[in-house]
Every structure is written in structure tokens, then in C-alpha cells.
N, C-alpha and C. Protein backbone atom coordinates (compact mmCIF):
# COMPACT_ATOMS: atom_id res chain seq x y z
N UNK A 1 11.63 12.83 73.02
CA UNK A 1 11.57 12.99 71.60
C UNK A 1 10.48 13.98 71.24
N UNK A 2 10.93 14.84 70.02
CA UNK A 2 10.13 15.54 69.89
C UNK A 2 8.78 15.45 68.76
N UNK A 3 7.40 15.73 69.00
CA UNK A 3 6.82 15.58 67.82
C UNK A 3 7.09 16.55 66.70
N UNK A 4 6.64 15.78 65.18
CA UNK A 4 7.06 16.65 64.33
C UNK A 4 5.29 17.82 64.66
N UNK A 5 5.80 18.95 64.05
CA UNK A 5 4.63 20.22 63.90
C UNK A 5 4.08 19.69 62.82
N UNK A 6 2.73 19.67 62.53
CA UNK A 6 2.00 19.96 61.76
C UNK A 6 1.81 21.48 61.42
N UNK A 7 1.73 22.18 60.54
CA UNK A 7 1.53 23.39 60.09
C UNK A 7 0.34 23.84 59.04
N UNK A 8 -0.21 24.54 59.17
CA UNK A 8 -1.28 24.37 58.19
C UNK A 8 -0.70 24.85 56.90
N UNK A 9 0.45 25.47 57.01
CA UNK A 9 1.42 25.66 55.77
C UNK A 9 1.23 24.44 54.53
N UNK A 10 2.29 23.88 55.84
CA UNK A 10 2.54 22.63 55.04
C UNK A 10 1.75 22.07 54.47
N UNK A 11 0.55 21.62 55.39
CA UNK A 11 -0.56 21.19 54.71
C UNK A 11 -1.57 21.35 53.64
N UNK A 12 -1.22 22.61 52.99
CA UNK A 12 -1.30 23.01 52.40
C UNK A 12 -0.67 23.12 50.53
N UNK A 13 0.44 23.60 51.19
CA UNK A 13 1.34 22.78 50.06
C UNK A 13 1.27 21.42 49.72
N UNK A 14 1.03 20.54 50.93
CA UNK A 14 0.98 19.14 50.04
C UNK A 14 0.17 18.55 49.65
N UNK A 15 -1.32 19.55 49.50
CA UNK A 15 -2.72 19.00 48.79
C UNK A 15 -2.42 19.99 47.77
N UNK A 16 -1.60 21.17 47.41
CA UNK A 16 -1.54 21.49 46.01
C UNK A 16 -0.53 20.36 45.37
N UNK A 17 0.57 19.79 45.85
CA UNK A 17 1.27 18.98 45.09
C UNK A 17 0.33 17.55 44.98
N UNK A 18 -0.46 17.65 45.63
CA UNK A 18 -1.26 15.90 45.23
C UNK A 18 -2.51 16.47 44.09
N UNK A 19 -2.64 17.85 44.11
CA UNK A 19 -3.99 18.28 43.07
C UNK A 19 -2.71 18.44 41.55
N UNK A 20 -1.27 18.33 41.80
CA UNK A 20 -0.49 18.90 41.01
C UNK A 20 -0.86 17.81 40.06
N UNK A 21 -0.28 16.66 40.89
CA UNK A 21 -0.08 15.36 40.77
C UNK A 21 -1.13 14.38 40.12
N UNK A 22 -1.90 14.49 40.29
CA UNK A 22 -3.89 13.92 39.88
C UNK A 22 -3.64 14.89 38.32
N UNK A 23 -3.61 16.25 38.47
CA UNK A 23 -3.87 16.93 37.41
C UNK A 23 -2.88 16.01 36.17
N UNK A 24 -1.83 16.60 36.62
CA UNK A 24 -0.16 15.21 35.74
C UNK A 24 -0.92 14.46 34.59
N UNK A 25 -1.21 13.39 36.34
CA UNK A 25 -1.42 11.94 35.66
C UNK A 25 -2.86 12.06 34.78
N UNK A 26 -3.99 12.69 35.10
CA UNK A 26 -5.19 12.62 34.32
C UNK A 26 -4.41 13.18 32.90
N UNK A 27 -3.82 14.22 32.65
CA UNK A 27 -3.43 14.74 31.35
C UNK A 27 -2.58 14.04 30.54
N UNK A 28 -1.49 13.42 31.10
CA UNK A 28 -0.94 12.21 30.86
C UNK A 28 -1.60 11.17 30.06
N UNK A 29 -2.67 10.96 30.91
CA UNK A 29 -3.85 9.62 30.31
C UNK A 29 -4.28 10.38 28.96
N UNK A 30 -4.81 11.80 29.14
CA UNK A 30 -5.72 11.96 27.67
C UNK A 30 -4.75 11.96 26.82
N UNK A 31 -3.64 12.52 26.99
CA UNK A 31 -2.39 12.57 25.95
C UNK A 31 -1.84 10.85 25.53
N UNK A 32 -2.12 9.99 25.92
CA UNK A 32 -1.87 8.42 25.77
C UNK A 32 -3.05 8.39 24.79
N UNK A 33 -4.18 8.28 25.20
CA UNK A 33 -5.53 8.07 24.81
C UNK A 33 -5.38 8.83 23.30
N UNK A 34 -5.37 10.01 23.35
CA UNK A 34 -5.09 10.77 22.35
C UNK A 34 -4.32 10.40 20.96
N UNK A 35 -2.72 9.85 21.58
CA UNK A 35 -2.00 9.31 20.67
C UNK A 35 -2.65 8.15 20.10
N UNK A 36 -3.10 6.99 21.27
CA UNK A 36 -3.68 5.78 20.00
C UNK A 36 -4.74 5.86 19.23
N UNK A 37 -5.44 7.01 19.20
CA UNK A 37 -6.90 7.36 18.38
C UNK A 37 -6.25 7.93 16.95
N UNK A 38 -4.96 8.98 16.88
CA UNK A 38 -4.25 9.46 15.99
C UNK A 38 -3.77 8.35 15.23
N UNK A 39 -2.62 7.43 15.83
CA UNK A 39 -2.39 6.22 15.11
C UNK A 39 -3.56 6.12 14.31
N UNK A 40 -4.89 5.24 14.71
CA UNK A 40 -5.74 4.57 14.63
C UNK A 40 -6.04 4.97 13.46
N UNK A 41 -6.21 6.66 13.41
CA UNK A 41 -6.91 7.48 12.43
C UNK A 41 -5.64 7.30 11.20
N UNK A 42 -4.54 7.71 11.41
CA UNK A 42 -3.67 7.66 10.27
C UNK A 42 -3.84 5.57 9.27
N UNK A 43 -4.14 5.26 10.32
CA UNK A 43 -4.10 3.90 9.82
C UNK A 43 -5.15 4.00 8.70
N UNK A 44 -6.27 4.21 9.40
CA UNK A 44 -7.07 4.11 8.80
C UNK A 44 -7.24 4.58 7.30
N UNK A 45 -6.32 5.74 7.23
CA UNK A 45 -6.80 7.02 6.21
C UNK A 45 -5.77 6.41 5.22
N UNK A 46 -4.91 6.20 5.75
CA UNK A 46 -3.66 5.08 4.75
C UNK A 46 -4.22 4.26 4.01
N UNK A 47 -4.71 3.32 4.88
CA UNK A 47 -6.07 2.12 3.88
C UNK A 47 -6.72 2.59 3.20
N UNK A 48 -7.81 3.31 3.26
CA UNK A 48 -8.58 4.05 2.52
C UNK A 48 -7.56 4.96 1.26
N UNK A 49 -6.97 5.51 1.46
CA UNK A 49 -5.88 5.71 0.50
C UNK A 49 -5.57 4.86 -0.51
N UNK A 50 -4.76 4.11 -0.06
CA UNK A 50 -4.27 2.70 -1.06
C UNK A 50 -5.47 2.03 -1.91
N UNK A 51 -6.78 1.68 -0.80
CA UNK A 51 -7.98 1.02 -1.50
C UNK A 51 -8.38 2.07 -2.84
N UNK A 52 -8.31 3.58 -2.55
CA UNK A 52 -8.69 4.69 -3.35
C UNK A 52 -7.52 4.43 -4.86
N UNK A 53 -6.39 4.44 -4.25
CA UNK A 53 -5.75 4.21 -5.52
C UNK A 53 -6.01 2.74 -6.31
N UNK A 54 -6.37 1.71 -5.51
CA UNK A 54 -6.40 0.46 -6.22
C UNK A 54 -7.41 0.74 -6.94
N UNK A 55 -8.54 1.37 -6.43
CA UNK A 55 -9.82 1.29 -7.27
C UNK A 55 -9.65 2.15 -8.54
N UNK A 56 -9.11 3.61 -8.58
CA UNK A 56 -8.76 4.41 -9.68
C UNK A 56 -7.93 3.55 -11.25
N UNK A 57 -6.63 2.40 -10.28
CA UNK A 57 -6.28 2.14 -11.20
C UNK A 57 -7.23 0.73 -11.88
N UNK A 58 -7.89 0.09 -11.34
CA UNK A 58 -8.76 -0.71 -11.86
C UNK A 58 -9.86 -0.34 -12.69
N UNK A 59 -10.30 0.80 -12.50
CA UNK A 59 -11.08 2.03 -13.47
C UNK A 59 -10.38 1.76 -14.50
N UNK A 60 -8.91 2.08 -14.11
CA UNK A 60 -7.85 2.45 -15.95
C UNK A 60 -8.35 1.41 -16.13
N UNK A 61 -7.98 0.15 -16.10
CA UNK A 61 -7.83 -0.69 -16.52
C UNK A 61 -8.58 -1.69 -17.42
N UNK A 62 -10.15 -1.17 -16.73
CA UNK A 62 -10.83 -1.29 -17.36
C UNK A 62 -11.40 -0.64 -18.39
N UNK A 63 -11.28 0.68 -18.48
CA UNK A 63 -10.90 1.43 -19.71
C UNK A 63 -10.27 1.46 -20.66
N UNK A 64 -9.12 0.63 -20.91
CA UNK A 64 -7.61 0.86 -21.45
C UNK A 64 -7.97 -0.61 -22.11
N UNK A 65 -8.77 -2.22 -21.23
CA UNK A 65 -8.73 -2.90 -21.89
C UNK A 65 -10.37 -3.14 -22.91
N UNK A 66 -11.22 -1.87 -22.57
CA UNK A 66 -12.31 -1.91 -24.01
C UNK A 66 -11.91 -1.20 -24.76
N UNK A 67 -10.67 -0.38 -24.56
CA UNK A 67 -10.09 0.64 -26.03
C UNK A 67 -9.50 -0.41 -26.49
N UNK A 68 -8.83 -1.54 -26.18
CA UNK A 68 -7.94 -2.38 -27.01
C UNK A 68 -8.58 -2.98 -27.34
N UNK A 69 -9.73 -3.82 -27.10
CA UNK A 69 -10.98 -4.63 -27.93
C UNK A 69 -11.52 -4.07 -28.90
N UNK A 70 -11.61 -2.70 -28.52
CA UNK A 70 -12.44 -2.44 -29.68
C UNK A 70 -11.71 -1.66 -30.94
N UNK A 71 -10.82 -1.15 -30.65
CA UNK A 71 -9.77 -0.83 -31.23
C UNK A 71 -8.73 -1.71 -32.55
N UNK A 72 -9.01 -2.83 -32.23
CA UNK A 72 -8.34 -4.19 -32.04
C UNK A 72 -7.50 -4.48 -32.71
N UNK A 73 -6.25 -2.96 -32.35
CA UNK A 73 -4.96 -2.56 -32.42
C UNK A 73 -4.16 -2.92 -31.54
N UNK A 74 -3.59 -4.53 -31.32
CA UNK A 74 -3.16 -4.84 -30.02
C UNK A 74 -3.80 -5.69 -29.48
N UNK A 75 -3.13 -6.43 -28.70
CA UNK A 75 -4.16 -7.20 -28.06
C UNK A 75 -3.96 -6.89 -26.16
N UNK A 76 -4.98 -7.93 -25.29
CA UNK A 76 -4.73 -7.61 -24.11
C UNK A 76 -3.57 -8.00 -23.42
N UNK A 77 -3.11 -9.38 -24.19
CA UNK A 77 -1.75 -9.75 -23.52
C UNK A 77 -0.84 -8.99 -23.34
N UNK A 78 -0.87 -8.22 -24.73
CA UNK A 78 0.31 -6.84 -25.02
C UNK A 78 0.77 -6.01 -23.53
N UNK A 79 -0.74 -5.83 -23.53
CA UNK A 79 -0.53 -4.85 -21.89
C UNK A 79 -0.24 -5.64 -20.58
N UNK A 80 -0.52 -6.66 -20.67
CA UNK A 80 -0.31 -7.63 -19.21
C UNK A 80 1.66 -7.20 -18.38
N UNK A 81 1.41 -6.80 -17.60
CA UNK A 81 2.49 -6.15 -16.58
C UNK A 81 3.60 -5.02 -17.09
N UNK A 82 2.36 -4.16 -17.50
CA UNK A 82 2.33 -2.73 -17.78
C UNK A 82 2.04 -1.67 -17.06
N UNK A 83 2.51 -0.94 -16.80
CA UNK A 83 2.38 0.39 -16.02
C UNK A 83 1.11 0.92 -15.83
N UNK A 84 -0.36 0.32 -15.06
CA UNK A 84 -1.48 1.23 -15.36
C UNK A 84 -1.15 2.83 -14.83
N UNK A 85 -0.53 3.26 -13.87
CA UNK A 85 -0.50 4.46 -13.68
C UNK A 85 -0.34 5.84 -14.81
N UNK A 86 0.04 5.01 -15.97
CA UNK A 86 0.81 5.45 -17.49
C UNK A 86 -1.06 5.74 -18.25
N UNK A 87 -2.20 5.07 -17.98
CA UNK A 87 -2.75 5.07 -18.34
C UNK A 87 -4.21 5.99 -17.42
N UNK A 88 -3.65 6.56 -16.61
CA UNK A 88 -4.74 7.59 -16.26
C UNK A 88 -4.06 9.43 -16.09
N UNK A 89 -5.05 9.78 -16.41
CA UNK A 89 -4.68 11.65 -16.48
C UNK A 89 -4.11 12.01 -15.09
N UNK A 90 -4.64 12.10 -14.21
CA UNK A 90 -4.64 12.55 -12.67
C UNK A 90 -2.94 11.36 -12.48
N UNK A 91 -2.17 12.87 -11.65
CA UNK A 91 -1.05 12.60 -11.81
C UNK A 91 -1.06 12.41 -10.35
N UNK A 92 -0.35 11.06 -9.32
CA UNK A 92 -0.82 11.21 -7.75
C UNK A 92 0.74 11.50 -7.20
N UNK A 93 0.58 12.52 -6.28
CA UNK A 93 2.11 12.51 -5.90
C UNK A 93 2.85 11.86 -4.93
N UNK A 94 2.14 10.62 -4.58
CA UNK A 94 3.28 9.52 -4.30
C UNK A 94 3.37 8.38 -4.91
N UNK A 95 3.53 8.49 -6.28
CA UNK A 95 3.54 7.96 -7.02
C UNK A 95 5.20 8.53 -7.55
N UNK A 96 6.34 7.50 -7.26
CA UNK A 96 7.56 8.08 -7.97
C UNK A 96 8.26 7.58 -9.16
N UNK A 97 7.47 6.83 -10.39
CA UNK A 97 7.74 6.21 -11.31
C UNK A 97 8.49 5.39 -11.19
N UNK A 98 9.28 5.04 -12.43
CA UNK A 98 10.19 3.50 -11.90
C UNK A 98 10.92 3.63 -10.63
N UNK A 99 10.97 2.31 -10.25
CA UNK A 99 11.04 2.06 -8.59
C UNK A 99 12.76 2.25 -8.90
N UNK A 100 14.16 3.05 -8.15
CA UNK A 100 15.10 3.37 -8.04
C UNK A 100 15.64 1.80 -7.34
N UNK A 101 16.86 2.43 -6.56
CA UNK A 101 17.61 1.09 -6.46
C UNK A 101 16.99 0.98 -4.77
N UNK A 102 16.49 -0.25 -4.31
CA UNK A 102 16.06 -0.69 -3.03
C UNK A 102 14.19 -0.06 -3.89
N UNK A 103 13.49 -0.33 -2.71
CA UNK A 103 11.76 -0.31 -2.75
C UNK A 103 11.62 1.30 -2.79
N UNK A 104 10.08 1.61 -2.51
CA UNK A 104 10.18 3.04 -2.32
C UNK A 104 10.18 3.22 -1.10
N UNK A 105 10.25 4.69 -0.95
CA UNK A 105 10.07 4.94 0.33
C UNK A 105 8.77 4.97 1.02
N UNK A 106 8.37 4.97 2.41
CA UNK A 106 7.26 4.50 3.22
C UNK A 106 6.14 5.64 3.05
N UNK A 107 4.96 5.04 2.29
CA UNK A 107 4.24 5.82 2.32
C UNK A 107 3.91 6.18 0.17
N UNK A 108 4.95 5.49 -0.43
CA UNK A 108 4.74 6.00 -1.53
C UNK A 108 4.91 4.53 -2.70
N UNK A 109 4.49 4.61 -3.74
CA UNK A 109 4.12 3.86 -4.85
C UNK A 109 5.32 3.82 -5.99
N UNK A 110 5.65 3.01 -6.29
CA UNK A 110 6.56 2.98 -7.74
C UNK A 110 6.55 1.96 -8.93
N UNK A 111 6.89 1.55 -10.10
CA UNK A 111 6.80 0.49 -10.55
C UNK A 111 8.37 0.10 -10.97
N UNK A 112 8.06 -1.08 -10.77
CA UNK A 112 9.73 -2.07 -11.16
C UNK A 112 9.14 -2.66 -12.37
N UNK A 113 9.49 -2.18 -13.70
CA UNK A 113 9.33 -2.67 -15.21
C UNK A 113 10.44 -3.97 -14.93
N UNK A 114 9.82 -5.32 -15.75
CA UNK A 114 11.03 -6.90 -16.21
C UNK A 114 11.43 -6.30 -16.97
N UNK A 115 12.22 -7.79 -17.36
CA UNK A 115 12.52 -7.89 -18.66
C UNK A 115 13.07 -9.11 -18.78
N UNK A 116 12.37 -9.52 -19.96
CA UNK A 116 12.85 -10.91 -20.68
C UNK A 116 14.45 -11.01 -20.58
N UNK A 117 15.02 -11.99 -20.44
CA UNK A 117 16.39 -12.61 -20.03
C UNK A 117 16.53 -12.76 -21.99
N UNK A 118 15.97 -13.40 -22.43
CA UNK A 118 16.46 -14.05 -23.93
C UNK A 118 16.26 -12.78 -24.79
N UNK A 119 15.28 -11.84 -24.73
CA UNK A 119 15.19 -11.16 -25.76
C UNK A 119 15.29 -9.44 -25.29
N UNK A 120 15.79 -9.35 -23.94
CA UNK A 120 15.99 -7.91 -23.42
C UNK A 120 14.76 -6.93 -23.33
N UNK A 121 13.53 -7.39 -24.40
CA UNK A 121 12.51 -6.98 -24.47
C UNK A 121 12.00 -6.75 -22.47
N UNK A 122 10.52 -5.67 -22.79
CA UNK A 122 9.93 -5.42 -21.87
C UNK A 122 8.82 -6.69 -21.13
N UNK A 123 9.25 -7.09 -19.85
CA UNK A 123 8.61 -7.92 -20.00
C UNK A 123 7.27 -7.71 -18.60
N UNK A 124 7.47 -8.80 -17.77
CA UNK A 124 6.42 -8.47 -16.47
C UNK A 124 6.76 -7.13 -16.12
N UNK A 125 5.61 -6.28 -15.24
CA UNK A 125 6.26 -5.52 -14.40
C UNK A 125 5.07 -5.56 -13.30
N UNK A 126 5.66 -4.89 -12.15
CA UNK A 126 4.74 -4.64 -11.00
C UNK A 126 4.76 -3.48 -9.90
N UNK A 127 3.68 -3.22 -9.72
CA UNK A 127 3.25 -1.84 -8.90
C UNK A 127 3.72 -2.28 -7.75
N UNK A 128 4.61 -1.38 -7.10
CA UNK A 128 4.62 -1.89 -5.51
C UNK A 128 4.47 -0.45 -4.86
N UNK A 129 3.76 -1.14 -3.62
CA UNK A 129 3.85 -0.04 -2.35
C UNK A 129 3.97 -0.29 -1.63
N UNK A 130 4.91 0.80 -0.85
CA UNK A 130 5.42 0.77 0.73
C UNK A 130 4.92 1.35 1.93
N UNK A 131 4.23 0.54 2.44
CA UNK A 131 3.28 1.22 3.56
C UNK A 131 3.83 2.00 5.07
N UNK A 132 3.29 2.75 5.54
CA UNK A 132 3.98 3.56 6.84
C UNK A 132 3.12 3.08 7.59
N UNK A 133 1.93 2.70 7.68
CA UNK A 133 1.82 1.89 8.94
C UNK A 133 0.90 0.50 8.75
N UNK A 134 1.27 0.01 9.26
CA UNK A 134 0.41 -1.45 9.48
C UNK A 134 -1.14 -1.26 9.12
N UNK A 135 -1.34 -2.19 7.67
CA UNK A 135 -2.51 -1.77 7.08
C UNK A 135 -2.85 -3.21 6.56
N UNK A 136 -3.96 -3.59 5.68
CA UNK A 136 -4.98 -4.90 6.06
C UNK A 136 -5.22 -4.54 4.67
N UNK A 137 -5.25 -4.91 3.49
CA UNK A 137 -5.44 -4.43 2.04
C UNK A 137 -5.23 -5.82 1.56
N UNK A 138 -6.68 -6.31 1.06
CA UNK A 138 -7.30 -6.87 0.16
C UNK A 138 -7.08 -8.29 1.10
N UNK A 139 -7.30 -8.12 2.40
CA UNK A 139 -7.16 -9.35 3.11
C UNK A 139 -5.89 -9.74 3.62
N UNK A 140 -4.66 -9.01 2.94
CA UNK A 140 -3.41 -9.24 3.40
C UNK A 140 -2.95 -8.13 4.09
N UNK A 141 -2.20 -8.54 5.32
CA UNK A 141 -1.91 -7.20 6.11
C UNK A 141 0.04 -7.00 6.16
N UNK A 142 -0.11 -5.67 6.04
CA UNK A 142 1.28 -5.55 6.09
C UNK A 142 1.72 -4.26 6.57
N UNK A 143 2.98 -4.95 7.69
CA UNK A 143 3.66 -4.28 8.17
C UNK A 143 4.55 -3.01 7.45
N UNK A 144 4.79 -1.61 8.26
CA UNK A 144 5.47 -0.67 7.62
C UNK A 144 6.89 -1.33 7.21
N UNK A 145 7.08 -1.05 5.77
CA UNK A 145 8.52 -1.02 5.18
C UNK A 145 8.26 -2.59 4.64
N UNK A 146 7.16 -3.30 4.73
CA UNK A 146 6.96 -4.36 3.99
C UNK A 146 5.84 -4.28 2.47
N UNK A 147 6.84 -3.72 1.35
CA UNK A 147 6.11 -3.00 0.35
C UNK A 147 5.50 -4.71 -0.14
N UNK A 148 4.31 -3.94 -0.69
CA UNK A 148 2.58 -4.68 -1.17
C UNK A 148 3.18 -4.93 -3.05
N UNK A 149 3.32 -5.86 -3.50
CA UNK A 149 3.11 -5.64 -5.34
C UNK A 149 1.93 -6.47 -5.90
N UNK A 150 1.45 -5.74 -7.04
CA UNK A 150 0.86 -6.22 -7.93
C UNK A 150 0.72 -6.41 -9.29
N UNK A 151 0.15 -6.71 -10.53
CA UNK A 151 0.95 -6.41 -11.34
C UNK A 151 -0.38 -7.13 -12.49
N UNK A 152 -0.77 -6.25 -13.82
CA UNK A 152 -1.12 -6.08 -14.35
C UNK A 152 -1.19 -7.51 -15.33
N UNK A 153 -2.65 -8.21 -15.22
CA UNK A 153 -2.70 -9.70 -16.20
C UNK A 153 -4.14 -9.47 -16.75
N UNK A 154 -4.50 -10.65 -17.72
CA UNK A 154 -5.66 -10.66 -18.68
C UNK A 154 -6.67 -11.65 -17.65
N UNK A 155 -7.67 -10.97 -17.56
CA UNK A 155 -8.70 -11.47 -17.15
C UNK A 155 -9.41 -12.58 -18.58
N UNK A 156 -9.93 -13.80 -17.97
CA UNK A 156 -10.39 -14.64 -19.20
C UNK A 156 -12.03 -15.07 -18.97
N UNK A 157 -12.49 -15.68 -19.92
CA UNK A 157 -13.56 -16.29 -20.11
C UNK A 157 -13.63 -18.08 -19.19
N UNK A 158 -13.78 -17.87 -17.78
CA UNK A 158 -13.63 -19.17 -17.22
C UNK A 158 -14.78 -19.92 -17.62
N UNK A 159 -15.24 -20.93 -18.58
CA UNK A 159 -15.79 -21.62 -18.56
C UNK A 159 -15.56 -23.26 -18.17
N UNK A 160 -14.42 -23.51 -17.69
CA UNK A 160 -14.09 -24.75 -17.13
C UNK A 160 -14.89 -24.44 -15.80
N UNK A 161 -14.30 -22.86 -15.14
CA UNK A 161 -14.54 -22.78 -13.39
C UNK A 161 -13.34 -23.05 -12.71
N UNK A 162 -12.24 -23.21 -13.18
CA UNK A 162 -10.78 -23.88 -12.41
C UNK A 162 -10.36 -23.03 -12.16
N UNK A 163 -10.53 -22.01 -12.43
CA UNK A 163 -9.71 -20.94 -12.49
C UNK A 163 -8.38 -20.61 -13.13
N UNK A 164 -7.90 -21.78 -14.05
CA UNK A 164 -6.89 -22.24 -15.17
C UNK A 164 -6.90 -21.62 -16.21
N UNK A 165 -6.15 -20.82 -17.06
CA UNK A 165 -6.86 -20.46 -18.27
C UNK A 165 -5.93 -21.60 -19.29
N UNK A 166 -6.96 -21.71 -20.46
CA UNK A 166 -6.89 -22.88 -21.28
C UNK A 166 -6.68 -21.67 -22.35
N UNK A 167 -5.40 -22.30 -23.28
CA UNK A 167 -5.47 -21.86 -24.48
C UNK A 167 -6.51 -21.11 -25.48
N UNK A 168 -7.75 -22.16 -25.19
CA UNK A 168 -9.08 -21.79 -26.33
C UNK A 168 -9.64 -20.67 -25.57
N UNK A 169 -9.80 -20.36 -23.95
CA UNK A 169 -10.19 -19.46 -23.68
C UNK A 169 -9.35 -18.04 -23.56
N UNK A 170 -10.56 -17.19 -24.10
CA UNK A 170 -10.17 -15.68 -24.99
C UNK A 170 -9.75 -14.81 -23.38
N UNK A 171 -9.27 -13.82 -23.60
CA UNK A 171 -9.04 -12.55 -22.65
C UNK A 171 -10.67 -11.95 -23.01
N UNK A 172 -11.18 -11.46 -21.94
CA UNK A 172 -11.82 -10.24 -21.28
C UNK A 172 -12.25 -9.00 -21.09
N UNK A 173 -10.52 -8.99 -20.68
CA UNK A 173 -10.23 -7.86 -19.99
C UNK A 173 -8.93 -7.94 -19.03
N UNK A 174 -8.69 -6.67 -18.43
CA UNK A 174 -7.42 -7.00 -17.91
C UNK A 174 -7.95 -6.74 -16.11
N UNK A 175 -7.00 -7.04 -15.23
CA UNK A 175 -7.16 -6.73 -14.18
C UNK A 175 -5.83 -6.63 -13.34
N UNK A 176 -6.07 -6.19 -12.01
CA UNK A 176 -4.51 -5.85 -11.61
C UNK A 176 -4.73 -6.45 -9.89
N UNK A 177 -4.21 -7.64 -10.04
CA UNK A 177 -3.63 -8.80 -9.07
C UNK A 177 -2.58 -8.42 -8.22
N UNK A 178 -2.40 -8.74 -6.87
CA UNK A 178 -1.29 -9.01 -5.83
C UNK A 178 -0.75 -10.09 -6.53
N UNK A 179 0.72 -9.96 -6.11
CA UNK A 179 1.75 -11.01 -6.43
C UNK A 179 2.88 -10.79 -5.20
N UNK A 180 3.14 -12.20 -5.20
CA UNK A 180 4.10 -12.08 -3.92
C UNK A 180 5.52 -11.39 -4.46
N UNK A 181 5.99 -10.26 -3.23
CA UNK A 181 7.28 -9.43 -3.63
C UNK A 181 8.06 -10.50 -3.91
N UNK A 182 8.53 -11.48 -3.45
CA UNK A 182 9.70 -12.31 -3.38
C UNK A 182 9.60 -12.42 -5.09
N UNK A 183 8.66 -12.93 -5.57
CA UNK A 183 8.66 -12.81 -7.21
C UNK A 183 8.89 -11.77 -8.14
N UNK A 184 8.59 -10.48 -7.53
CA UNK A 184 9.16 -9.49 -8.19
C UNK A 184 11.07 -8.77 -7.76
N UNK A 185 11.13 -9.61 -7.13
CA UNK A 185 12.41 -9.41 -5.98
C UNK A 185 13.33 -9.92 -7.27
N UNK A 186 13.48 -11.21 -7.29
CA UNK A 186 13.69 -12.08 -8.04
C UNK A 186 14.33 -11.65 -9.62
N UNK A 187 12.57 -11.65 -9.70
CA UNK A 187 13.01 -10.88 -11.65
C UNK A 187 13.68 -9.96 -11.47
N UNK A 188 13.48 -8.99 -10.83
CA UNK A 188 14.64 -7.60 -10.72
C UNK A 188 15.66 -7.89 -10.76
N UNK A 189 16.39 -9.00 -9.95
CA UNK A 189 17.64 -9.01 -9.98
C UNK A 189 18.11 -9.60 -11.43
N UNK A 190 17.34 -10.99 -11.52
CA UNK A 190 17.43 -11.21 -13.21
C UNK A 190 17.39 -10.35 -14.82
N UNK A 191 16.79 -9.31 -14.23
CA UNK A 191 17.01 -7.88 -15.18
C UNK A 191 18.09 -7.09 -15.36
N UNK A 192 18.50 -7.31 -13.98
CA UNK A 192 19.73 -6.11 -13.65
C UNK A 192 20.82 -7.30 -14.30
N UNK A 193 21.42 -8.61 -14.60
CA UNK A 193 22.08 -9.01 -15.10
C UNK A 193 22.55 -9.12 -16.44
């Protein structure tokens, strides 16, 4: 039987294909590494986003409800699940006004206006957004294509502490609350009837 030759050829060639190979896989790794830092970063900048818009519209809001106090053309209930986006200058462009038929699309903001069943009038409405990636906002986290709502109510004078508001106690001010979608799910369809 014969031995195989060693060649220094060969040998050659097959420490460039193992330097090929090392090279590959190390670039491979930074390109992995790479991608979950990108995620990470888009995540991040998403949150910060959304928190940026929550805070702008809580600005309105608090603006919009000392023009009505002092004004005291209106009251605060009037505005309770009202469009704050209607109430600031700076126009944001994912922001696509009333929400169309299904949620918005991922990554962008809309509002779904009620409406009273007995009197057709304007009634609740709520801000929703649809997130593109898995984000952690205001303690609740939510998955992409699982849109976030909230929706515009009167802040009161708690002097019980229950956090109940009682008839005798006055509005505030207004503020703009999470509410579970399934509740705005709901009224929508009760609108559309």
C-alpha cells in the first residue's frame, strides 16, 4: 500500500483555507454581535420616541386645560377623550389622524374618535399606537403589532385619597391615561353600528 504524499503545496493551501475559515467565522460573529446592538439601539430610540411624544402631548394638555379654566368657556369634561394631537402646533409625521379601518400601521400613531350609541354625539376617544418593536412604556411592555391606547380624562381634586372621584370633587386639569385596547376595540365596533 501506498503512502499518501504530503506536498508542501498542499499544505499550504490548507492553512490558507483554515486562515479562510477563522477569518468567516470571526466576521460572522461581529456581524451577529453587530445586528443585536442595532436591534437594541432601534429599541431603544422607539421608546424614547413614544416617551417624547407622550410627554409633548401632556404639555398640550396641560396647556389646553388652564386655557379652559381660565377662560371658563367650557368646561374640562368637555375635552375628556379628545384628540390632544388637535391641540399642539408641531405637526409629527407618524401621526395619521383618525385611525382607518384595522389599527395603524407599525411604527405610527392615530386616533379612533366614540360615539355615544343614544345621541350619535362625539363621545370617548383614544390615541393608539402601534409599535415595531418590543418596547416597555409606562411599565407596560408591548409586543410589535400590539398597538398601546390612551385616552384623554379630567384629573380631580383627591381629597378622600381613593382615588374615586366623588361628585363634589372639582376637575384640575386634564391628563392622558392608558386604557386597555380591548375597551377601545369594543366602542369602535359600537360606533360603527
Amino acid at each position: 500500500m501506498r503512502q499518501p504524499v504530503w506536498s508542501s503545496a498542499s499544505g499550504l493551501a490548507n492553512a490558507r483555507r483554515m486562515r479562510l475559515f477563522v477569518a468567516l467565522l470571526v466576521l460572522f460573529t461581529l456581524w451577529w454581535v453587530l445586528l443585536g446592538k442595532l436591534e437594541g439601539e432601534l429599541q431603544r430610540a422607539e421608546q424614547q420616541s413614544v416617551n417624547m411624544v407622550l410627554s409633548q402631548l401632556r404639555a398640550a394638555l396641560v396647556v389646553k386645560g388652564a386655557e379652559t379654566m381660565l377662560s371658563r368657556q367650557g368646561s374640562l369634561e368637555e375635552l375628556e377623550g379628545r384628540n390632544p394631537f388637535e391641540w399642539l402646533d408641531h405637526q409629527w409625521p407618524m401621526y395619521t389622524g383618525e385611525c382607518s379601518e384595522g389599527e395603524p400601521k407599525q411604527g405610527d400613531w392615530c386616533f379612533r374618535p366614540g360615539q355615544q350609541k343614544e345621541t350619535g354625539e362625539d363621545g370617548q376617544g383614544w390615541l393608539i399606537y402601534n409599535p415595531k418593536q418590543p418596547i416597555t412604556i409606562e411599565g407596560q411592555l408591548a409586543e410589535p403589532g400590539q398597538p398601546l391606547a390612551w385616552t384623554v380624562t379630567t384629573e380631580f381634586a383627591n381629597r378622600s385619597r381613593n382615588n374615586l372621584r366623588v361628585q363634589a370633587q372639582r376637575p384640575t386639569g386634564l391628563k392622558l391615561v392608558p386604557v386597555p385596547l380591548t375597551e377601545t376595540t369594543v366602542s369602535g365596533q359600537d360606533a360603527s353600528r
